[in-house]
Protein backbone atom coordinates (compact mmCIF):
# COMPACT_ATOMS: atom_id res chain seq x y z
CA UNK A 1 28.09 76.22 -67.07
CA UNK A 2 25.97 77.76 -63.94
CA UNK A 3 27.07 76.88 -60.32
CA UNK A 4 24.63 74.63 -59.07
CA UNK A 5 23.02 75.85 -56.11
CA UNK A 6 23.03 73.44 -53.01
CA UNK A 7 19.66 74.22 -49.85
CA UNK A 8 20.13 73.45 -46.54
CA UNK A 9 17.62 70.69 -44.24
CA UNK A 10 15.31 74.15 -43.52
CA UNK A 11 15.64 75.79 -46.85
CA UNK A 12 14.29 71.81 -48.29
CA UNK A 13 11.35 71.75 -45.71
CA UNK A 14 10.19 75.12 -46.15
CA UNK A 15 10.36 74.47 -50.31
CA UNK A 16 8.41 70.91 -49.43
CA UNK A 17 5.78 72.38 -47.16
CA UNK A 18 4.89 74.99 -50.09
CA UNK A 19 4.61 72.29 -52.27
CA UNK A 20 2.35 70.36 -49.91
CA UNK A 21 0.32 73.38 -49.49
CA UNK A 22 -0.20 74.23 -52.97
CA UNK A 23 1.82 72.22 -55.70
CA UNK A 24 4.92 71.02 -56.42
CA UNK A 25 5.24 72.92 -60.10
CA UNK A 26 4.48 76.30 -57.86
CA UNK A 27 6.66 75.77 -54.99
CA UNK A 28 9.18 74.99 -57.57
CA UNK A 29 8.43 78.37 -59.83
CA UNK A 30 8.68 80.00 -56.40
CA UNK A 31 11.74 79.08 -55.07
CA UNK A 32 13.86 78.54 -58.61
CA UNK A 33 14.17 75.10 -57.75
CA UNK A 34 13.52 71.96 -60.23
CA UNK A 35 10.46 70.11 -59.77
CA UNK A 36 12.87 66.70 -60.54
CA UNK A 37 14.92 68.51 -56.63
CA UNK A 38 11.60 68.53 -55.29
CA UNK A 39 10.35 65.57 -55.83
CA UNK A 40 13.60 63.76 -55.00
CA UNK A 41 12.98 65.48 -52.09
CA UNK A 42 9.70 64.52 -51.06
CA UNK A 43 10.57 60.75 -52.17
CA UNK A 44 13.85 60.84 -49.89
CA UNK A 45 11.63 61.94 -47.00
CA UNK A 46 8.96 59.95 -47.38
CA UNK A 47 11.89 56.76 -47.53
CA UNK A 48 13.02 58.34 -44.18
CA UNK A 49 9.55 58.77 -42.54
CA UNK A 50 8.75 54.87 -43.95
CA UNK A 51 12.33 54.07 -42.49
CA UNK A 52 11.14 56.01 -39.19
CA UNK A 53 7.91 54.09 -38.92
CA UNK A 54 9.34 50.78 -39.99
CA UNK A 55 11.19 51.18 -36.63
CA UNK A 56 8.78 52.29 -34.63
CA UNK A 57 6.08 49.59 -35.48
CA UNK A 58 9.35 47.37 -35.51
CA UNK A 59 10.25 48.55 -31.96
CA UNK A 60 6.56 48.78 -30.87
CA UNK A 61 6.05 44.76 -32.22
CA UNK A 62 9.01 44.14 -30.19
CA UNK A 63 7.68 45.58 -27.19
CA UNK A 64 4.62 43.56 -27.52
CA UNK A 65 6.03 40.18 -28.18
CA UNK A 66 8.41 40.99 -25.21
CA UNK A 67 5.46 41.87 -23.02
CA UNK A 68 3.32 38.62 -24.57
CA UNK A 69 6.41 36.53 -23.91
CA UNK A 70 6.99 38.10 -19.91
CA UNK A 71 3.21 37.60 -19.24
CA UNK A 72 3.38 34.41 -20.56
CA UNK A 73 6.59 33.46 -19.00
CA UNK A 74 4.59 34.67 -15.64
CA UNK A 75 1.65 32.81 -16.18
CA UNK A 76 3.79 29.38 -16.48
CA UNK A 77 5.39 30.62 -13.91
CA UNK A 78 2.36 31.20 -11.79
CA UNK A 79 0.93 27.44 -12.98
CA UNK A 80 3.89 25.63 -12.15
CA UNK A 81 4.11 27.43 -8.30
CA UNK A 82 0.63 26.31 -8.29
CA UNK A 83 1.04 22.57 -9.45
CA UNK A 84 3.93 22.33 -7.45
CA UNK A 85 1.77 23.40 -4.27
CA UNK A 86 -1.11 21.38 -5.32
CA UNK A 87 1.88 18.47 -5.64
CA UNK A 88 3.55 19.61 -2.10
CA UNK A 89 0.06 19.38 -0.75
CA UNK A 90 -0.69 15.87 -2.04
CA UNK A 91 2.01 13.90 -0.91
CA UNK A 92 1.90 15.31 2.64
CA UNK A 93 -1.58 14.35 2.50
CA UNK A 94 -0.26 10.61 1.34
CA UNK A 95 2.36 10.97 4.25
CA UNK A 96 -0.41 11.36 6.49
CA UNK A 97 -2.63 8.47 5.31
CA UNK A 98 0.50 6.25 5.10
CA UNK A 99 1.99 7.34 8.68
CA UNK A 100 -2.13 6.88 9.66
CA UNK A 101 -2.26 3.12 8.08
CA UNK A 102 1.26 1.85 9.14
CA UNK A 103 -0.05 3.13 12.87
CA UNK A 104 -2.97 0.82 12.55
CA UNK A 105 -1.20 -1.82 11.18
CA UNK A 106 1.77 -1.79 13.78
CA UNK A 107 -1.42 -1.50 16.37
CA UNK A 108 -2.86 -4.66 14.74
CA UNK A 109 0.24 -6.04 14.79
CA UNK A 110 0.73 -5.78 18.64
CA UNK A 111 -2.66 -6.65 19.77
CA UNK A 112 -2.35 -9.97 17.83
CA UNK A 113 1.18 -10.52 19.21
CA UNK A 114 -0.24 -9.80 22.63
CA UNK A 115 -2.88 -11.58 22.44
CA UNK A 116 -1.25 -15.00 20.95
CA UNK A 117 1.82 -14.54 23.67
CA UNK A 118 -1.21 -14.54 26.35
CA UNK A 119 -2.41 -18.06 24.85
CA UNK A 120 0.99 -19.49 24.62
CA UNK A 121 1.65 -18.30 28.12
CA UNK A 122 -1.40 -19.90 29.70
CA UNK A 123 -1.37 -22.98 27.20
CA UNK A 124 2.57 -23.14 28.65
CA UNK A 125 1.13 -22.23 32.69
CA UNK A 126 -1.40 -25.26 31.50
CA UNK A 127 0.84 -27.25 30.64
CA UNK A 128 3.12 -27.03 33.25
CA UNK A 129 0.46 -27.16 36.10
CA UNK A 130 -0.73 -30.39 34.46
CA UNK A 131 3.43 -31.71 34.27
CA UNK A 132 3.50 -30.44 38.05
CA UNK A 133 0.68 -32.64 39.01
CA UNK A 134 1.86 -35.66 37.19
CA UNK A 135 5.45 -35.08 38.57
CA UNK A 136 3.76 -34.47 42.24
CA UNK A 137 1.67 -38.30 41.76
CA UNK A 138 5.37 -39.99 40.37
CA UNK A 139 6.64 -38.37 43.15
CA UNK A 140 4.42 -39.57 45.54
CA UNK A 141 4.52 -42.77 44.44
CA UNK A 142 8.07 -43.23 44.42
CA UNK A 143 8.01 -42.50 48.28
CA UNK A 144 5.26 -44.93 49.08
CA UNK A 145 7.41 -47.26 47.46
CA UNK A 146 10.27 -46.50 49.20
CA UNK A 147 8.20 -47.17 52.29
CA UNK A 148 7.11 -50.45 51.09
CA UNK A 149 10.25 -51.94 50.32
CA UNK A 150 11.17 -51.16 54.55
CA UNK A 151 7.90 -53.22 55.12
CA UNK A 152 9.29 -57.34 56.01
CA UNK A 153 7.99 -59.82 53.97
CA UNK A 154 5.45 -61.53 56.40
CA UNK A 155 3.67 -57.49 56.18
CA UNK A 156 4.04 -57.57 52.15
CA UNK A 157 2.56 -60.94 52.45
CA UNK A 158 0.00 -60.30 55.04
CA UNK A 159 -1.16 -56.69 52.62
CA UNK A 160 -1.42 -58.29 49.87
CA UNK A 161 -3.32 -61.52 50.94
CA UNK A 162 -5.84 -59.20 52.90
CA UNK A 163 -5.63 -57.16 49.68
CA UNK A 164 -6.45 -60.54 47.61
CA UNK A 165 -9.37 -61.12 49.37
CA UNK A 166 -10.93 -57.55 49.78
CA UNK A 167 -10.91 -57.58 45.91
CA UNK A 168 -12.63 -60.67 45.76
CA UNK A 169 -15.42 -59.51 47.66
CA UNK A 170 -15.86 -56.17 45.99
CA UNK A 171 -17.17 -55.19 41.97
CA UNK A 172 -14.50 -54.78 39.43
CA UNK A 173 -12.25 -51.55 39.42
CA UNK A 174 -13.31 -48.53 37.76
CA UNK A 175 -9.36 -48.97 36.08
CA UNK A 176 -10.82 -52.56 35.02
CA UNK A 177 -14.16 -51.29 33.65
CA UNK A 178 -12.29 -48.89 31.40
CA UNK A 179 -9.71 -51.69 29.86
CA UNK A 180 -13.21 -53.67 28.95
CA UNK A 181 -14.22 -50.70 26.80
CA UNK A 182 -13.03 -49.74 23.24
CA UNK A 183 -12.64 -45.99 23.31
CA UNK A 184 -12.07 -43.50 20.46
CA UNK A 185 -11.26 -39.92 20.61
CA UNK A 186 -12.30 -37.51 18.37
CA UNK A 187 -9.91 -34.12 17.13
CA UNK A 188 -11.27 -31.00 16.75
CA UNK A 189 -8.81 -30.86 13.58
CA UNK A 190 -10.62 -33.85 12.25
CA UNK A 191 -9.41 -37.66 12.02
CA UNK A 192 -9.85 -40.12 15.03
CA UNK A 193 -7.48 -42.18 17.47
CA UNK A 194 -7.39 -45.00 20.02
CA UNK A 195 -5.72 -45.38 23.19
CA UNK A 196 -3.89 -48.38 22.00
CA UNK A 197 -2.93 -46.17 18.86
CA UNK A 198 -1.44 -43.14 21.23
CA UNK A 199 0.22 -46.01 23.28
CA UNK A 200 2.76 -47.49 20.26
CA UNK A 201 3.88 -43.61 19.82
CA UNK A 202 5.13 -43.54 23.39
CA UNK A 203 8.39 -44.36 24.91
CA UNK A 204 8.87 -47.28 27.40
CA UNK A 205 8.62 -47.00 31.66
CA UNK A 206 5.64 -44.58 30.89
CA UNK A 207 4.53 -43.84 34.29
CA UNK A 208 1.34 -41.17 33.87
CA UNK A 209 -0.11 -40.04 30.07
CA UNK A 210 -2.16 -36.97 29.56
CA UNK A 211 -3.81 -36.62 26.52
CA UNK A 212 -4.42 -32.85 24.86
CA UNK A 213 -6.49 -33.19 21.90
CA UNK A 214 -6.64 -29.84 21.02
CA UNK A 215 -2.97 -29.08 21.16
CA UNK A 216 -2.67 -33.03 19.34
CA UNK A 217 -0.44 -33.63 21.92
CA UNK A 218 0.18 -36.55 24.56
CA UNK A 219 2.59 -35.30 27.52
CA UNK A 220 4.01 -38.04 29.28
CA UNK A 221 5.91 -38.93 32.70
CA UNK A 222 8.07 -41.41 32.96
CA UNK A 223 8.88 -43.59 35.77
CA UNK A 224 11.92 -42.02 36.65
CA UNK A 225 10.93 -38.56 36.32
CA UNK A 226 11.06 -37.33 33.17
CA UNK A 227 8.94 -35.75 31.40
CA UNK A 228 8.37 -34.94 27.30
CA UNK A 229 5.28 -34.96 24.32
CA UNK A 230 4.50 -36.39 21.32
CA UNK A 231 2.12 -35.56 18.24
CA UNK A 232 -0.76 -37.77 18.38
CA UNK A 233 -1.80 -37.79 14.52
């Protein structure tokens, strides 16, 4: 049986070349070799050069789909800095239209307190000026009947027959003229009252009544000094 004869990488390219440049039947006739070597040849590195390409398109696909995916990933990455600017941006815009709208509230806020403290302070300086007065005339009156009482008897007697006859001779008190007519007041809050009406909601000894329709109030003195209110309707 012959030795079978064994060709190195070199020796099996140069045989394939010939074979590519003319045929595989004449390379083979050429070089002693089988046509069955050199095709098994040829087939082998065709399997590697598929083999060789298969990778390379593999690697090159890879390549892509890695470069798709970073772009991608840089794109989302560029939208979400974006958004979250765009988001940064809005709510210190919000800030600034809330801070702006809680200053004008607080602002409203102080001008009305202001402004209803000033009414409650001169409705109260009112008030009190009015209480002053009253307190002043019970006062007042309180002296000139302390002086009275050191008058004798035949002077009380004397005043108040001259007194008795002065009124005869003159018209009816203005005091007198106003018991003879029936008055009404009118609210500004609606509904209507009389004095005697105003009178049954005050307490005994009243001394001096004034009457504050617009507050619906009646502040009173009494005859020994005090003073207080009460709600007309």
């Amino acid at each position: 049986m012959a030795e079978r004869k064994t060709y190195t990488e070199e020796q099996k390219a140069e045989i394939l070349k010939r074979a590519e440049e003319t045929s595989v039947s004449a390379a083979a006739k050429e070089f002693g070799v089988s046509v069955m070597s050199i095709t098994r040849w040829k087939a082998a590195n065709k399997a590697t050069a598929d083999k060789i390409e298969t990778k390379k398109t593999a690697r090159a696909a890879t390549r892509k789909v890695k470069e798709k995916a970073a772009e991608t990933k840089a794109k989302k990455a560029d939208k979400a800095a974006e958004v979250k600017d765009d988001i940064a941006a809005a709510k210190i815009e919000t800030k600034k239209k809330t801070r702006g709208a809680s200053r004008k509230v607080k602002m409203a806020v102080e001008n009305t307190a202001e402004k209803v403290a000033g009414d409650i302070k001169d409705a109260a300086d009112k008030t009190e000026s009015v209480v002053k007065i009253e307190t002043g005339k019970v006062k007042a009156k309180r002296t000139r009947k302390a002086a009275e009482k050191k008058e004798t008897k035949e002077q009380k007697a004397e005043a108040k027959k001259n007194a008795k006859a002065e009124r005869a001779t003159k018209k009816p008190s203005t005091k007198i003229a106003a018991a003879k007519v029936n008055m009404i007041f009118q609210s500004t809050m609606g509904g209507a009252v009389t004095p005697e009406q105003i009178a049954l909601k005050l307490p005994k000894n009243v001394s001096v009544v004034y009457v504050k329709l617009e507050e619906n109030k009646a502040y009173y003195v009494l005859k020994d000094g005090t003073t207080g209110n009460v709600e007309i309707w």
